[in-house]
Protein backbone atom coordinates (compact mmCIF):
# COMPACT_ATOMS: atom_id res chain seq x y z
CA UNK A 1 14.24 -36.40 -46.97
CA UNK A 2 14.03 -33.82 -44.29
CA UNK A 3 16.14 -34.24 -40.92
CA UNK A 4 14.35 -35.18 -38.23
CA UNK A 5 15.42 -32.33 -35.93
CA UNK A 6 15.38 -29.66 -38.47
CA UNK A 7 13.47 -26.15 -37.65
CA UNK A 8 10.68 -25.87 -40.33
CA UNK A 9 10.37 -23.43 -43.15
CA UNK A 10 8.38 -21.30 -44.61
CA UNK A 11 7.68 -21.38 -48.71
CA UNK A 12 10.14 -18.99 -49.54
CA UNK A 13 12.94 -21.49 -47.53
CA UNK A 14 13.03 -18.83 -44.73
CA UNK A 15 12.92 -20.48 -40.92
CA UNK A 16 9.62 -20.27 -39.89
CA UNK A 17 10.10 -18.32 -36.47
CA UNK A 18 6.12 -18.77 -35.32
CA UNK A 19 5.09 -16.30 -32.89
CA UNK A 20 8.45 -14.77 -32.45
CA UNK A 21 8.41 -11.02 -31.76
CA UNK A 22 4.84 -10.78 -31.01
CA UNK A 23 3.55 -9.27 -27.99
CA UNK A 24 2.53 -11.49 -25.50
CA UNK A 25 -1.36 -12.57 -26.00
CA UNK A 26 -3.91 -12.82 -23.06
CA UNK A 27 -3.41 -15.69 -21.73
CA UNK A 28 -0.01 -14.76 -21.32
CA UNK A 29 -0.08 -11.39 -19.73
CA UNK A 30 -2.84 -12.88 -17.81
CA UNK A 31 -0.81 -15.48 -16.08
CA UNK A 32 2.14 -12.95 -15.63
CA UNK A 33 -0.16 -10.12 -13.93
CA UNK A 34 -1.64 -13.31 -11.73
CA UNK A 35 1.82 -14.17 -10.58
CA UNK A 36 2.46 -10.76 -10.10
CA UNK A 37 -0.49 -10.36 -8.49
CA UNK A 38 0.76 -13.22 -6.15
CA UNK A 39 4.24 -11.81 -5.72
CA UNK A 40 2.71 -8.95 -4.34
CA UNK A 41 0.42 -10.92 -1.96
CA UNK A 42 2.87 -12.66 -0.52
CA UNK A 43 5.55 -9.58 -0.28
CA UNK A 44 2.66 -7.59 1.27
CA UNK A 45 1.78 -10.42 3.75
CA UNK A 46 5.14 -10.38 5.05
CA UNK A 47 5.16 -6.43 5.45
CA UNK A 48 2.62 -6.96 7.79
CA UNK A 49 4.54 -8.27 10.18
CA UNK A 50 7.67 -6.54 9.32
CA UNK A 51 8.23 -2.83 8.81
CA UNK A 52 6.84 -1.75 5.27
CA UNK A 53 3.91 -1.04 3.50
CA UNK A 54 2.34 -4.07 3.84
CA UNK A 55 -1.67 -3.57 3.15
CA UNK A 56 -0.83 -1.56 -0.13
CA UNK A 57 0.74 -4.31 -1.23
CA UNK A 58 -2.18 -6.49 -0.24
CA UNK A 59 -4.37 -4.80 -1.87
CA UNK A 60 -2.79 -4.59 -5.27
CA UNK A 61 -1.92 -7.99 -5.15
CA UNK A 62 -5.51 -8.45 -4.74
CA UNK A 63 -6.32 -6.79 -7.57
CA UNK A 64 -4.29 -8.39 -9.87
CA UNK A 65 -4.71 -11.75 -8.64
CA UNK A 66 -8.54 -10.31 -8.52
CA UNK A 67 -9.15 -10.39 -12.64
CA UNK A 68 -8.80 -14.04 -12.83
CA UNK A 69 -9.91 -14.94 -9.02
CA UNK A 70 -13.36 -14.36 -7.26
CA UNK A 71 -12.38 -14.74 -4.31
CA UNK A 72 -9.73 -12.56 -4.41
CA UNK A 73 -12.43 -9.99 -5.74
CA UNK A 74 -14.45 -10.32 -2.64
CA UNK A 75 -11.49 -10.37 -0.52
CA UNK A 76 -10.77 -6.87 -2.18
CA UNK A 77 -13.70 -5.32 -1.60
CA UNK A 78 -14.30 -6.82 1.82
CA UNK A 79 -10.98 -4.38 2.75
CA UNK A 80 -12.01 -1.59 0.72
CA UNK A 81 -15.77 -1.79 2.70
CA UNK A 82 -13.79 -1.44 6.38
CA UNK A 83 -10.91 0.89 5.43
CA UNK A 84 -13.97 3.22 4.06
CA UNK A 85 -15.63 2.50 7.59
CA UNK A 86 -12.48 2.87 9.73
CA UNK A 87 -11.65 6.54 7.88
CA UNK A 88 -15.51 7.22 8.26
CA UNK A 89 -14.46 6.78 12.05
CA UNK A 90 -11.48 8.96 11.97
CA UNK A 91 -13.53 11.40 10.33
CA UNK A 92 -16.33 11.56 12.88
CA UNK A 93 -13.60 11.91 15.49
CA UNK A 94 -11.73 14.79 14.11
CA UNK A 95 -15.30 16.73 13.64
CA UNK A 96 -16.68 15.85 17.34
CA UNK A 97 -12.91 16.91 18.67
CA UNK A 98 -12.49 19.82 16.45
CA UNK A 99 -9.18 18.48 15.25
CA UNK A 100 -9.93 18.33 11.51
């Protein structure tokens, strides 16, 4: 009879060790790039306020979270769309000054 706590084992009497070793699958590195993802949000948000790159952070934050989040897709893009306006601005400046 085999204890009730015992590991199992494989035909040959080896321990069976499962997944062991393995490299993480999806799921897995999905979940760890989301919380990574979040880290970053949340880092970034602070930076904001304090001195740091904050939006950097934001936005790759938003890009990880982004792969398993819609919203955070939008939200990405929604940034990218005025930070390509506001340099568009810049830009238009420099020329009509003769700065750049």
């Amino acid at each position: 009879m085999r204890h009730p706590v015992s590991a199992p084992r494989s035909a040959g009497g080896r321990l069976d060790v499962g997944d062991a070793g393995r490299a993480p699958g999806p799921r897995t590195s999905g979940l760890a790039g989301e919380a990574a993802g979040w880290a970053l949000l949340a880092g970034g948000a602070a930076l904001l306020v304090l001195p740091g790159p904050g939006i950097p952070l934001v936005l790759a934050g938003l890009v990880l979270v982004g792969r398993r989040r819609q919203w955070a897709r939008r939200a990405h893009g929604w940034v990218r769309e005025q930070a390509d306006r506001g340099l568009e601005r810049v830009r238009s400046v420099r020329e009509r000054d003769g700065t750049g």
